[in-house]
C-alpha atoms as a PDB file:
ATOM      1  CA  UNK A   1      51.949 156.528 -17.594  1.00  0.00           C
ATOM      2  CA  UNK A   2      55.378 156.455 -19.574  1.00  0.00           C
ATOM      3  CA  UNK A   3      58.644 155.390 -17.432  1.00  0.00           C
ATOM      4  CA  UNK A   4      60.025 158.579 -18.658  1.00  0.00           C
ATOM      5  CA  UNK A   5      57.339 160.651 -16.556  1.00  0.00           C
ATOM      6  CA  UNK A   6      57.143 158.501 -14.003  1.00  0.00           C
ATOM      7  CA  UNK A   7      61.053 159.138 -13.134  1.00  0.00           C
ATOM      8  CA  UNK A   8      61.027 162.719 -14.175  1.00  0.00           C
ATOM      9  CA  UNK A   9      58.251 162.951 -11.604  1.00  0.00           C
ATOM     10  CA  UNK A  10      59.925 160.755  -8.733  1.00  0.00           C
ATOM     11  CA  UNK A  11      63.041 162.873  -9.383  1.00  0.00           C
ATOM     12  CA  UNK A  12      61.635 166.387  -9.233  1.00  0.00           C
ATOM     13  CA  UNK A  13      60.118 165.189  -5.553  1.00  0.00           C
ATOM     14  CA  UNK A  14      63.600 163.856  -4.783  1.00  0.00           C
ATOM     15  CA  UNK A  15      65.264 167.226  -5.445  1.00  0.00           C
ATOM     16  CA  UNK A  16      62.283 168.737  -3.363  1.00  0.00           C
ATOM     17  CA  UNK A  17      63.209 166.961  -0.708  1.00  0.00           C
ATOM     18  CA  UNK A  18      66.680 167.774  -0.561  1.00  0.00           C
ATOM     19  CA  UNK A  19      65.907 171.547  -0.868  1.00  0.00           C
ATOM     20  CA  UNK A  20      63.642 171.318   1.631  1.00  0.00           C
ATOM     21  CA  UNK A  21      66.260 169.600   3.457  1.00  0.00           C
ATOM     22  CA  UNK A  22      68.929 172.062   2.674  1.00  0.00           C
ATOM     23  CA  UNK A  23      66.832 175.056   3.624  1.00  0.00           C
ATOM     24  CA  UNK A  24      65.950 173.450   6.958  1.00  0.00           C
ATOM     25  CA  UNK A  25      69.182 172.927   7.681  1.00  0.00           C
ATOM     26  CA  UNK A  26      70.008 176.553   7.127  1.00  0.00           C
ATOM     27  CA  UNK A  27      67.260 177.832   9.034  1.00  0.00           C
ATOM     28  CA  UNK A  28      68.471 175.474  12.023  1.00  0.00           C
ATOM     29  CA  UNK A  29      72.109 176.693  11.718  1.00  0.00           C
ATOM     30  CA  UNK A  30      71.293 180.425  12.300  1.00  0.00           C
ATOM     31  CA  UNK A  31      68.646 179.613  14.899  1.00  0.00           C
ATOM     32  CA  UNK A  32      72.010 177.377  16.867  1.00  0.00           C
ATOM     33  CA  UNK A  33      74.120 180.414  16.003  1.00  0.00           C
ATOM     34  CA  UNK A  34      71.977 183.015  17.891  1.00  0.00           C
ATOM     35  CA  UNK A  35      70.994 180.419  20.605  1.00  0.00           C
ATOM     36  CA  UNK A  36      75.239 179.525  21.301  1.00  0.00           C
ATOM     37  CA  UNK A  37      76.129 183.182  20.994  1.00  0.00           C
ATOM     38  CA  UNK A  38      73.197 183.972  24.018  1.00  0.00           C
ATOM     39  CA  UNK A  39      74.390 180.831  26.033  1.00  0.00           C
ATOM     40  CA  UNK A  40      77.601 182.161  26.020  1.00  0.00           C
ATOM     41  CA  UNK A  41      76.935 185.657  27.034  1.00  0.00           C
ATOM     42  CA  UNK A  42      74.701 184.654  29.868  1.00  0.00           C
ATOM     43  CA  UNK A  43      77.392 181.961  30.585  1.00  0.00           C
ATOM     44  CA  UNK A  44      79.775 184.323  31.074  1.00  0.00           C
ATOM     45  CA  UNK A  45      78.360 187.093  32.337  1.00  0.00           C
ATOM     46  CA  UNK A  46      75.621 186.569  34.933  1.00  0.00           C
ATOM     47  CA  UNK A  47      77.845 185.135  37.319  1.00  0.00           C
ATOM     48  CA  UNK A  48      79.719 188.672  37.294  1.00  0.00           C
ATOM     49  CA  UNK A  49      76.813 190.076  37.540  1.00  0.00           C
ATOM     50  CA  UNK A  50      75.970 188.233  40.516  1.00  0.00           C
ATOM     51  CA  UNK A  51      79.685 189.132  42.033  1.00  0.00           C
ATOM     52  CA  UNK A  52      79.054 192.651  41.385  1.00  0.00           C
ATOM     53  CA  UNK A  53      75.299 193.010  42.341  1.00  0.00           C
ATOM     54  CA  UNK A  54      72.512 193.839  39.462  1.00  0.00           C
ATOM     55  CA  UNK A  55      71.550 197.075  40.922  1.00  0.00           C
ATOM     56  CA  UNK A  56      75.173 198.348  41.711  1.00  0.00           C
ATOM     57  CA  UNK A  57      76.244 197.081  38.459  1.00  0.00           C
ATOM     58  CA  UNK A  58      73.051 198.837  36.168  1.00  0.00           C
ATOM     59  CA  UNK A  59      73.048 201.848  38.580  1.00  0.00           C
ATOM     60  CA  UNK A  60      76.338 202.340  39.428  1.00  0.00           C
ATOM     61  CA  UNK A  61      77.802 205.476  37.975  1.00  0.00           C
ATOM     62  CA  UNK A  62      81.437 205.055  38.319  1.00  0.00           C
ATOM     63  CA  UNK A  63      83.723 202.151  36.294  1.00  0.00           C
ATOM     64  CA  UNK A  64      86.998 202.257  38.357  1.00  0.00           C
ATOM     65  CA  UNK A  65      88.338 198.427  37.256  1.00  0.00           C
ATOM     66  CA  UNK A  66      92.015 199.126  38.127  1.00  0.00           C
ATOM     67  CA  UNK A  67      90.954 200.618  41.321  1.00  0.00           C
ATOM     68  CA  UNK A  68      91.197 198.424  45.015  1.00  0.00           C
ATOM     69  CA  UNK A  69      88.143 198.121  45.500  1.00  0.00           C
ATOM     70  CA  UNK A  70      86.770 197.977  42.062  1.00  0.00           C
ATOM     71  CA  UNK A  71      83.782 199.474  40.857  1.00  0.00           C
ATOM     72  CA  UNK A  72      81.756 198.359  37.770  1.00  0.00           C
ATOM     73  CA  UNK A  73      79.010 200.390  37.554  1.00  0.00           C
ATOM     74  CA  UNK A  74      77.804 200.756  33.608  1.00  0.00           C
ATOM     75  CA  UNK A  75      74.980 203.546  34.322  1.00  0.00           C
ATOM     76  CA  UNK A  76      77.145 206.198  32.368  1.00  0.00           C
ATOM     77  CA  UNK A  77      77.624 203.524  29.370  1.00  0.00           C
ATOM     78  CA  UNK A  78      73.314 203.179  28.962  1.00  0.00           C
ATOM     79  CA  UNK A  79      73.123 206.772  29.500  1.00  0.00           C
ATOM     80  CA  UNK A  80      75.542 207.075  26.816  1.00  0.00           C
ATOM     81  CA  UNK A  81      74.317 205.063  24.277  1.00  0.00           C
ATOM     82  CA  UNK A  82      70.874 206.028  24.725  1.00  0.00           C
ATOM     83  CA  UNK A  83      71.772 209.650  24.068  1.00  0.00           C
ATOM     84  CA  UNK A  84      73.777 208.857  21.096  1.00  0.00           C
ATOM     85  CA  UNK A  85      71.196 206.648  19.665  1.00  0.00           C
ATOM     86  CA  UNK A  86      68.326 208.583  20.176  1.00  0.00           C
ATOM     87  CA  UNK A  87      70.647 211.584  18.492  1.00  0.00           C
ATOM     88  CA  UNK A  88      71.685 209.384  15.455  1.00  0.00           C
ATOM     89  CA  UNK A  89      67.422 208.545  15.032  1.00  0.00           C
ATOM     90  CA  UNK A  90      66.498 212.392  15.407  1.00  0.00           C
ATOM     91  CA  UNK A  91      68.904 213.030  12.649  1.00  0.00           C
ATOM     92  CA  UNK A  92      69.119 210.070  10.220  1.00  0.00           C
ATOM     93  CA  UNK A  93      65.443 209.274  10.282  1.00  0.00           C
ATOM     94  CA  UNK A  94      63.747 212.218   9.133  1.00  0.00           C
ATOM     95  CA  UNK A  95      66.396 212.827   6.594  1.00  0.00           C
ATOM     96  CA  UNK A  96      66.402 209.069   5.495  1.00  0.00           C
ATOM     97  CA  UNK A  97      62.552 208.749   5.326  1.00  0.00           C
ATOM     98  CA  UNK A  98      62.306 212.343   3.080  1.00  0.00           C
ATOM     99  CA  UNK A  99      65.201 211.055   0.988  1.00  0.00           C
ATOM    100  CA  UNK A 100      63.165 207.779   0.236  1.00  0.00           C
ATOM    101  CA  UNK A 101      59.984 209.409  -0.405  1.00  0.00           C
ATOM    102  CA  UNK A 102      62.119 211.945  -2.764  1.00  0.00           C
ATOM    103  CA  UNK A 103      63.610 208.867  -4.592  1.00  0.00           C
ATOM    104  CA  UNK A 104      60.020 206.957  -4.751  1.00  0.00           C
ATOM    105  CA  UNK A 105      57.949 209.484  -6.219  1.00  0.00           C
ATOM    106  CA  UNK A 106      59.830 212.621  -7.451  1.00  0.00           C
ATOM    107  CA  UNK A 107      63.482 211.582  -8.667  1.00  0.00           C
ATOM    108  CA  UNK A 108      64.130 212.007 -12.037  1.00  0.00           C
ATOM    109  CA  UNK A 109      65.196 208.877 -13.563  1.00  0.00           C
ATOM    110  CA  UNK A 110      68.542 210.269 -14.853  1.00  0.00           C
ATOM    111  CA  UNK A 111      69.505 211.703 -11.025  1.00  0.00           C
ATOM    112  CA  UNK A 112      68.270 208.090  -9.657  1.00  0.00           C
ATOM    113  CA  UNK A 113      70.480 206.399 -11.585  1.00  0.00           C
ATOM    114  CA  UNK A 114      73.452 208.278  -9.270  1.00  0.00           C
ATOM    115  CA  UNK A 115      71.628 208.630  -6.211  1.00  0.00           C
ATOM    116  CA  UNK A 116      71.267 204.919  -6.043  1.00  0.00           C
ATOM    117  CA  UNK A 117      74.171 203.511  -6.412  1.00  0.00           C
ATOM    118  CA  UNK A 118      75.501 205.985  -4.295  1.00  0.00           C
ATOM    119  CA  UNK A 119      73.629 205.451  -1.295  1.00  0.00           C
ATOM    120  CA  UNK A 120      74.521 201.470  -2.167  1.00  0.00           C
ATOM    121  CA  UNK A 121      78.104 202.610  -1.836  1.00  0.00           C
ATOM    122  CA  UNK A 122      77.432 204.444   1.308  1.00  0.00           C
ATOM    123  CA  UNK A 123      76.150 201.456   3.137  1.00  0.00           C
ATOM    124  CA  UNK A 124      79.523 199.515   1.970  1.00  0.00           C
ATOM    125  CA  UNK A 125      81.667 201.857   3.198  1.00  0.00           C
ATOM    126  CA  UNK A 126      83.682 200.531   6.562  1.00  0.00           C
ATOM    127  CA  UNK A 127      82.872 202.138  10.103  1.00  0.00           C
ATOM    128  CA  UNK A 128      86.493 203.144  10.354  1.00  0.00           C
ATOM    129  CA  UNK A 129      86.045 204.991   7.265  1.00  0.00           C
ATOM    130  CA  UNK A 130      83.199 206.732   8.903  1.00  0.00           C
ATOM    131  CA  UNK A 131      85.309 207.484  11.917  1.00  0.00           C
ATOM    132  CA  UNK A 132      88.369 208.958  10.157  1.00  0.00           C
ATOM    133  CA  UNK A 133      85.059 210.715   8.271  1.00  0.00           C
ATOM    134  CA  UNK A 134      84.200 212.027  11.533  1.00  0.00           C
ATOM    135  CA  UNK A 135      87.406 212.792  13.522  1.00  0.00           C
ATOM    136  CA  UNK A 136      88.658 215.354  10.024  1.00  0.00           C
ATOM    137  CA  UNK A 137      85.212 217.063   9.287  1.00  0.00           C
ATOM    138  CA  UNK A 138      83.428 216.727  12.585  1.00  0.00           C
ATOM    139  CA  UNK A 139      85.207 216.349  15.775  1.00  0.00           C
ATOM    140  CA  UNK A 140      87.083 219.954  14.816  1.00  0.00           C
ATOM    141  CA  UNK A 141      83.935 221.939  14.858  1.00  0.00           C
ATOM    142  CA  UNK A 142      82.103 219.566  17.641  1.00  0.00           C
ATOM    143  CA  UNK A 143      85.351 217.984  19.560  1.00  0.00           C
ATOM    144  CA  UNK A 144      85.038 214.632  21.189  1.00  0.00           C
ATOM    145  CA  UNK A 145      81.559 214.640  22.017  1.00  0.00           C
ATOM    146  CA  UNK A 146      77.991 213.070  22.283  1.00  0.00           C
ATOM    147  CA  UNK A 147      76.993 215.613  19.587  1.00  0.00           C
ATOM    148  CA  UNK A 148      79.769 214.435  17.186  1.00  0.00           C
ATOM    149  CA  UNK A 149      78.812 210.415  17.449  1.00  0.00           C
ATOM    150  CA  UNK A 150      75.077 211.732  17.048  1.00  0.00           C
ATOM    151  CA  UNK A 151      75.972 213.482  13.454  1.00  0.00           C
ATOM    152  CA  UNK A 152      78.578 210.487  12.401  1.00  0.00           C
ATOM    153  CA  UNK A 153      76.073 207.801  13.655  1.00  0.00           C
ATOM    154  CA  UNK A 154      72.937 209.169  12.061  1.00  0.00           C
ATOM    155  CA  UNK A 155      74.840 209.287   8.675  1.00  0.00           C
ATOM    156  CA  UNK A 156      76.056 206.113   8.970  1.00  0.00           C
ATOM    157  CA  UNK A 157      72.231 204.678   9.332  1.00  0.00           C
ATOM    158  CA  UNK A 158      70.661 206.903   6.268  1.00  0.00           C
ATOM    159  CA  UNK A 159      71.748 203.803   3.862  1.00  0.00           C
ATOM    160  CA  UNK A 160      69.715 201.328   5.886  1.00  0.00           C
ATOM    161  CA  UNK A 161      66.788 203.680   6.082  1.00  0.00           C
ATOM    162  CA  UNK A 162      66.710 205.196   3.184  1.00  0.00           C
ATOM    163  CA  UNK A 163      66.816 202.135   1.236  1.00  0.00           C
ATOM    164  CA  UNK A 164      64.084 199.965   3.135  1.00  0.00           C
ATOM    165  CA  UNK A 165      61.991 202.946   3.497  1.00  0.00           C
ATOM    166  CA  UNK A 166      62.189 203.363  -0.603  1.00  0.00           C
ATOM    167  CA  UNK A 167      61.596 199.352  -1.134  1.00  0.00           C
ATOM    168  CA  UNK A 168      58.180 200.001   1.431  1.00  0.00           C
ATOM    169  CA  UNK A 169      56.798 203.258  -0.697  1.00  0.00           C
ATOM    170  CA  UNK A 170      57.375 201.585  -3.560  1.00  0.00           C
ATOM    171  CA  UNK A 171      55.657 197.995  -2.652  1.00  0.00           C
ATOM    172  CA  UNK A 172      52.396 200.319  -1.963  1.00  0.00           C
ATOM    173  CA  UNK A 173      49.700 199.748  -4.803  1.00  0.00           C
ATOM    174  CA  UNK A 174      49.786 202.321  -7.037  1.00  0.00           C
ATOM    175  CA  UNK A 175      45.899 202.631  -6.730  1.00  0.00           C
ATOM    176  CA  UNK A 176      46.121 203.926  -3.231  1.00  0.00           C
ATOM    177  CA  UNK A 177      48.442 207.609  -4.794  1.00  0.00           C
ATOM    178  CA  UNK A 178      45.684 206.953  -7.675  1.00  0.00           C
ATOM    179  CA  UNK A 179      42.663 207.086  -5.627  1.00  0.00           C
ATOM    180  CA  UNK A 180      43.985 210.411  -3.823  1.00  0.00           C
ATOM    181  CA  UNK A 181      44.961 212.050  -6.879  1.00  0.00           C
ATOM    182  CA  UNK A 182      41.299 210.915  -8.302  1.00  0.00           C
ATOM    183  CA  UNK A 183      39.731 212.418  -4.873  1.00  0.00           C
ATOM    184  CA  UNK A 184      41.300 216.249  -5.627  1.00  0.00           C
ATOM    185  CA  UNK A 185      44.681 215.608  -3.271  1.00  0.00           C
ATOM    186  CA  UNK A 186      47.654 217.051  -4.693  1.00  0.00           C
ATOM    187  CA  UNK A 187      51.204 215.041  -5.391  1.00  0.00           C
ATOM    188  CA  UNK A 188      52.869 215.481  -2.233  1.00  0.00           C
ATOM    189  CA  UNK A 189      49.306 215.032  -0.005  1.00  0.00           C
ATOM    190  CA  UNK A 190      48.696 211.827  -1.626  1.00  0.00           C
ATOM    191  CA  UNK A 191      52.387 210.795  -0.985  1.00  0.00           C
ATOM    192  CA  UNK A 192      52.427 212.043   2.676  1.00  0.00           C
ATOM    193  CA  UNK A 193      48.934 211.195   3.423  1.00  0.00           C
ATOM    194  CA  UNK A 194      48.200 208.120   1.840  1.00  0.00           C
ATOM    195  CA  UNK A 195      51.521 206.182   0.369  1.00  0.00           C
ATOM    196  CA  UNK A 196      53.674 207.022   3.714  1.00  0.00           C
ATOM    197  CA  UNK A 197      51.126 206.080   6.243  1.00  0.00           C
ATOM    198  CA  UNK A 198      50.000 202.950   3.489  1.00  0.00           C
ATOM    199  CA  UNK A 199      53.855 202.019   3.858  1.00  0.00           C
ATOM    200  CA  UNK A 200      54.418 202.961   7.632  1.00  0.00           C
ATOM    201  CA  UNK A 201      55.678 199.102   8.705  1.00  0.00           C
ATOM    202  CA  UNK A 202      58.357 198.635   6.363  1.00  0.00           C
ATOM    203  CA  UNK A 203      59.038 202.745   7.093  1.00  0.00           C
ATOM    204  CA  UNK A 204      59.006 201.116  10.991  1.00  0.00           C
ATOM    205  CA  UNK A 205      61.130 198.115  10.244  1.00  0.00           C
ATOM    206  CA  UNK A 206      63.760 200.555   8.751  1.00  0.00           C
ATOM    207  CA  UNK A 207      64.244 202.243  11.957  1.00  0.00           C
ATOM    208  CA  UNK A 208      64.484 199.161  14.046  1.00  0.00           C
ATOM    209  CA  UNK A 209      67.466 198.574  11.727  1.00  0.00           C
ATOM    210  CA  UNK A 210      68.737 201.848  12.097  1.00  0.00           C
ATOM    211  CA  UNK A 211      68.730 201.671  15.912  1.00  0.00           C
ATOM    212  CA  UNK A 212      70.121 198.662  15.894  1.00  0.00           C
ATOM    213  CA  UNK A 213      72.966 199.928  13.770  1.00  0.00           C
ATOM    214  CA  UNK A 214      73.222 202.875  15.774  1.00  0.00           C
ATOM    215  CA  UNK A 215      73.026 201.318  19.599  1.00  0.00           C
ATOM    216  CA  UNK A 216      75.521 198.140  18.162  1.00  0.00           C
ATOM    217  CA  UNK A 217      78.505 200.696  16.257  1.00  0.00           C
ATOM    218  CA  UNK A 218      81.837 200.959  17.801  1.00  0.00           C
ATOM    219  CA  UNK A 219      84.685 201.733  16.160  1.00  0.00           C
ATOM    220  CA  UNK A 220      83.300 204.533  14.690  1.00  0.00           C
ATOM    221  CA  UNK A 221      82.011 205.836  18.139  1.00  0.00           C
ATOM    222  CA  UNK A 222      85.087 205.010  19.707  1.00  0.00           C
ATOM    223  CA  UNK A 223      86.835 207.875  17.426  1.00  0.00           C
ATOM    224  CA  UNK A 224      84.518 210.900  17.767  1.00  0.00           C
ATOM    225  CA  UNK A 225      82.765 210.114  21.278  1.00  0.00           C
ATOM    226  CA  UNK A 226      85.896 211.069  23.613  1.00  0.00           C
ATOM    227  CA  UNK A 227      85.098 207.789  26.164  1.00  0.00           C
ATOM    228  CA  UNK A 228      84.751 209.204  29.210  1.00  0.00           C
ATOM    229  CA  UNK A 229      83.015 207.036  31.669  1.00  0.00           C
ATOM    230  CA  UNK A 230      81.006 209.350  33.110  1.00  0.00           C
ATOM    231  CA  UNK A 231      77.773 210.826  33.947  1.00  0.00           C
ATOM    232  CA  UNK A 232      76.367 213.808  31.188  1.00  0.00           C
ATOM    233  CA  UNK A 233      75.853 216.295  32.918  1.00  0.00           C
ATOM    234  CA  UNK A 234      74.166 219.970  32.404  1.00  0.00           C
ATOM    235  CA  UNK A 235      72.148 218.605  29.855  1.00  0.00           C
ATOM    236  CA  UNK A 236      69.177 220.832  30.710  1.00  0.00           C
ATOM    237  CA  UNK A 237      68.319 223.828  30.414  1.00  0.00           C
ATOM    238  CA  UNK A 238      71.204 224.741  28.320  1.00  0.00           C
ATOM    239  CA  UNK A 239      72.931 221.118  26.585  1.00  0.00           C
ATOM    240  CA  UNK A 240      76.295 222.207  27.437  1.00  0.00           C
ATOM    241  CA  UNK A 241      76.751 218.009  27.886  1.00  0.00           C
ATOM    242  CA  UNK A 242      75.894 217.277  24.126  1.00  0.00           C
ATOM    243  CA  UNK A 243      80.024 219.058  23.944  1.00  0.00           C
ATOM    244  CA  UNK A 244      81.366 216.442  26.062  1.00  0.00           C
ATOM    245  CA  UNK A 245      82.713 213.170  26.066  1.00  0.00           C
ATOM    246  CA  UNK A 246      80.721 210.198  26.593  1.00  0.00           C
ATOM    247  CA  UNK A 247      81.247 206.285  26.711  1.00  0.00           C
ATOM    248  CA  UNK A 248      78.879 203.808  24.836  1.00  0.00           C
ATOM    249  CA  UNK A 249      78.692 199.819  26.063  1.00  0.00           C
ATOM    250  CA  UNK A 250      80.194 198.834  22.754  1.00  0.00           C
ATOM    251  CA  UNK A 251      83.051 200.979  23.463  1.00  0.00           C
ATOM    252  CA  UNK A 252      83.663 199.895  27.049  1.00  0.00           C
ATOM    253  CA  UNK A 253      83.961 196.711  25.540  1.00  0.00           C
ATOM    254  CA  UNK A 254      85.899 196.934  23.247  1.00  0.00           C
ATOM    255  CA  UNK A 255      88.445 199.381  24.798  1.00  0.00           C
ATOM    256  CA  UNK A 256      89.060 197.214  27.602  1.00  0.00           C
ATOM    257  CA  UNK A 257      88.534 193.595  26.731  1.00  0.00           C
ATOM    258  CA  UNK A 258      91.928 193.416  25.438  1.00  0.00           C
ATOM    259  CA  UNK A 259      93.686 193.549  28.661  1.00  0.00           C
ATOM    260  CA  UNK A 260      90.366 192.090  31.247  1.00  0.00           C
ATOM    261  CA  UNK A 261      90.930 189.534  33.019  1.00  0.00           C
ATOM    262  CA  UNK A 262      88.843 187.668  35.953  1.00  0.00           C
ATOM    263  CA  UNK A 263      85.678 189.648  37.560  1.00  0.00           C
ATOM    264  CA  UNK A 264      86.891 192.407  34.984  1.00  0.00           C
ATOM    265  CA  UNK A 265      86.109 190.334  32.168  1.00  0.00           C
ATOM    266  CA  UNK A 266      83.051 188.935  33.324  1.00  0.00           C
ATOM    267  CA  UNK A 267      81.947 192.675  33.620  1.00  0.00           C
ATOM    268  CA  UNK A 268      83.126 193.116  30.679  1.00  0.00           C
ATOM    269  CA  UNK A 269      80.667 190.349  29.227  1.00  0.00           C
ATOM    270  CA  UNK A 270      78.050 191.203  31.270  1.00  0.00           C
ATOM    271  CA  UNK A 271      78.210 195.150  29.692  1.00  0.00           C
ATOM    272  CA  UNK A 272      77.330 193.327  26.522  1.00  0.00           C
ATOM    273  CA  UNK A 273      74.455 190.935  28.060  1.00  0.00           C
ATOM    274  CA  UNK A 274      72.733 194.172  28.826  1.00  0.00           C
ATOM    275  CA  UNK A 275      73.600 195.126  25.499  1.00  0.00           C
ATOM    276  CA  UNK A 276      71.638 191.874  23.792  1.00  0.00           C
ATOM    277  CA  UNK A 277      68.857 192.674  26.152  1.00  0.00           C
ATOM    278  CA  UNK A 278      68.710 196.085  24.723  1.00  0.00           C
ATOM    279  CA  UNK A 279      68.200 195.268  20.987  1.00  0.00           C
ATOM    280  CA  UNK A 280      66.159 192.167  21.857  1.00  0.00           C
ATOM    281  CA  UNK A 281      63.557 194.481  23.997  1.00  0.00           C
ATOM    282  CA  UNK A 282      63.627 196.871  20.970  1.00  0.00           C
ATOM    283  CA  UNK A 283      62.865 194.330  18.529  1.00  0.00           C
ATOM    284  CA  UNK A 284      60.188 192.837  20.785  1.00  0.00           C
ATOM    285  CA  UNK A 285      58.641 196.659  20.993  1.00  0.00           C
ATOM    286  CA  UNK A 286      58.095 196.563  17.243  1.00  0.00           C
ATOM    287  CA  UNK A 287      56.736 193.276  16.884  1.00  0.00           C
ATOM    288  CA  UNK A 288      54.234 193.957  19.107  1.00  0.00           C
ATOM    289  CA  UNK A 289      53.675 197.433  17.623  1.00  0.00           C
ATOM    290  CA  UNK A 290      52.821 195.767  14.019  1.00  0.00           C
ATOM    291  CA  UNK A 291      50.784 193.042  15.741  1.00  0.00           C
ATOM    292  CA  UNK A 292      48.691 195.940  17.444  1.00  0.00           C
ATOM    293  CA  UNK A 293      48.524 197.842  14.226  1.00  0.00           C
ATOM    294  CA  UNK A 294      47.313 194.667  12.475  1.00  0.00           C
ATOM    295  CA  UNK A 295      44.697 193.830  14.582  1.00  0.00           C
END
C-alpha cells in the first residue's frame, strides 16, 4: 500500500478519534450540568423541607413568610400551576396540532412560505413580550386571572407544537396517506385516520414540550395571573375562580427570592425541587407511554 494511503488512512482514524472525543465530552458536560443543577436543588432545599415538614409544606394552603410563626405551605402554588397548565394544553394543543396538520397536507405553498416563518418568529419572541401581549389585549377583558395566563400561556406553546407536530406528519411515509386514498378514504380521513395516528409520538413529544413550557413560564405569568397565594375557589358548578387571581411555583419564586433569606429561602428552593419533580414525573409518564405503545 502507498505511504500516501497509509497516512491519509491513519489520519482520517485520528480525526475520528478526536470527534468521538469531542462529542463525548459534550455529552458528559450536559449530563454534569443537569446532575450539579439537581445536587444543588436537593442541597438546598430538602433540609427546609425537613424544617417545615413535607406534608405541611405540599399541603399547606397558606404562604405567610413575613408572618411570626411562618407558614410555607405551597398547596395553592401546585393548584395553580396545574390549572394554568392544563388551561394552556386545552387551548394550545388542539389549535397547534390542527395548525400542523393544515400546514402538512393542505397549505398552499405560497401561504406556507408566510405561515412559516411566522410561527419561527413567534417562538423567538421574549416571554415579556408575551406578557405586555397579555396585560394590553387580555387582562382588560379577563383581569388578573387563571383564565388570562391559560389564553397567554397556550399561545405562547403553539410554536413548539405546531412545529414538532408538522416535522412528525411530515416524517410519515407517504405510502401510508397513499394506501388510504388507494382504499376509497377521502383527504382529510386519510390525514386524520391514518397520517395523525401514524405520527402520534412525535404529535406526543410536542406536548411534553409544550407542558413543559407551560408549567416552567414565569415572567409572562407573573403579569396576567394576579399572584395571589391562595386557594381557587368556586370552581364548580359555575368557574367563577377561572376570574381570579392565582399564584404559580415559578412565580413564588421568583417574586420572592429577591429579598429570602434563611428557612425562607430554603422554601423558596424547595418550591422549585417540587417543581423539577414535576417535569421529571411528566417526562417519565411519556417515556413509558411510547415504550408501552412500542411494545
Amino acid at each position: 500500500m502507498p505511504n500516501g494511503d497509509i497516512m491519509n488512512k491513519n489520519k482520517s482514524f485520528s480525526l475520528e478519534i478526536l470527534m468521538r472525543g469531542v462529542f463525548l465530552s459534550c455529552a458528559a458536560v450536559s449530563i454534569l450540568a443537569v446532575l450539579l443543577i439537581c445536587l444543588f436543588l436537593f442541597a438546598n432545599g430538602i433540609p427546609g423541607i425537613g424544617k417545615i415538614g413535607l406534608l405541611d409544606f405540599l399541603t399547606g394552603t397558606s404562604w405567610k413568610p413575613n408572618d411570626i410563626p411562618a407558614s410555607f405551605g405551597i398547596l395553592p402554588m401546585i393548584v395553580g400551576s396545574c390549572l394554568v397548565t392544563l388551561g394552556a394544553i386545552s387551548i394550545g394543543v388542539p389549535i397547534g396540532v390542527a395548525s400542523a396538520v393544515f400546514m402538512a397536507f393542505c397549505c398552499p405553498k405560497n401561504l406556507y412560505k408566510i405561515l412559516k416563518p411566522a410561527i419561527n418568529l413567534l417562538a423567538g419572541i421574549p416571554s415579556v413580550i408575551y406578557g405586555f401581549f397579555g396585560m394590553a389585549a387580555i387582562v382588560p377583558v379577563f383581569g388578573n386571572s387563571i383564565i388570562s395566563a391559560c389564553i397567554l400561556l397556550g399561545l405562547m406553546i403553539l410554536p413548539t407544537v405546531i412545529g414538532l407536530s408538522e416535522s412528525a406528519l411530515r416524517a410519515v411515509p407517504e405510502q401510508f396517506y397513499e394506501g388510504a386514498l388507494a382504499l376509497g378514504s377521502g383527504h382529510y380521513r386519510a390525514v386524520y385516520r391514518v397520517a395523525l395516528p401514524a405520527a402520534k409520538s412525535g404529535v406526543m413529544a410536542a406536548v411534553v414540550l409544550g407542558v413543559g413550557r407551560a408549567i416552567g413560564e414565569t415572567m409572562a405569568v407573573i403579569m396576567v395571573a394576579g399572584n395571589q397565594a391562595r386557594m381557587p375557589k368556586d370552581m364548580f358548578p359555575i368557574p367563577k375562580g377561572l376570574f381570579r387571581g392565582i399564584r404559580t411555583l415559578t412565580a413564588n419564586i421568583v417574586i420572592e427570592m429577591g429579598y429570602a433569606a434563611e428557612l425562607h429561602r430554603e422554601a423558596l428552593i424547595a418550591t422549585g425541587v417540587v417543581l423539577l419533580i414535576f417535569i421529571l414525573i411528566i417526562n417519565l409518564c411519556f417515556g413509558d407511554t411510547l415504550r408501552r405503545k412500542k411494545q
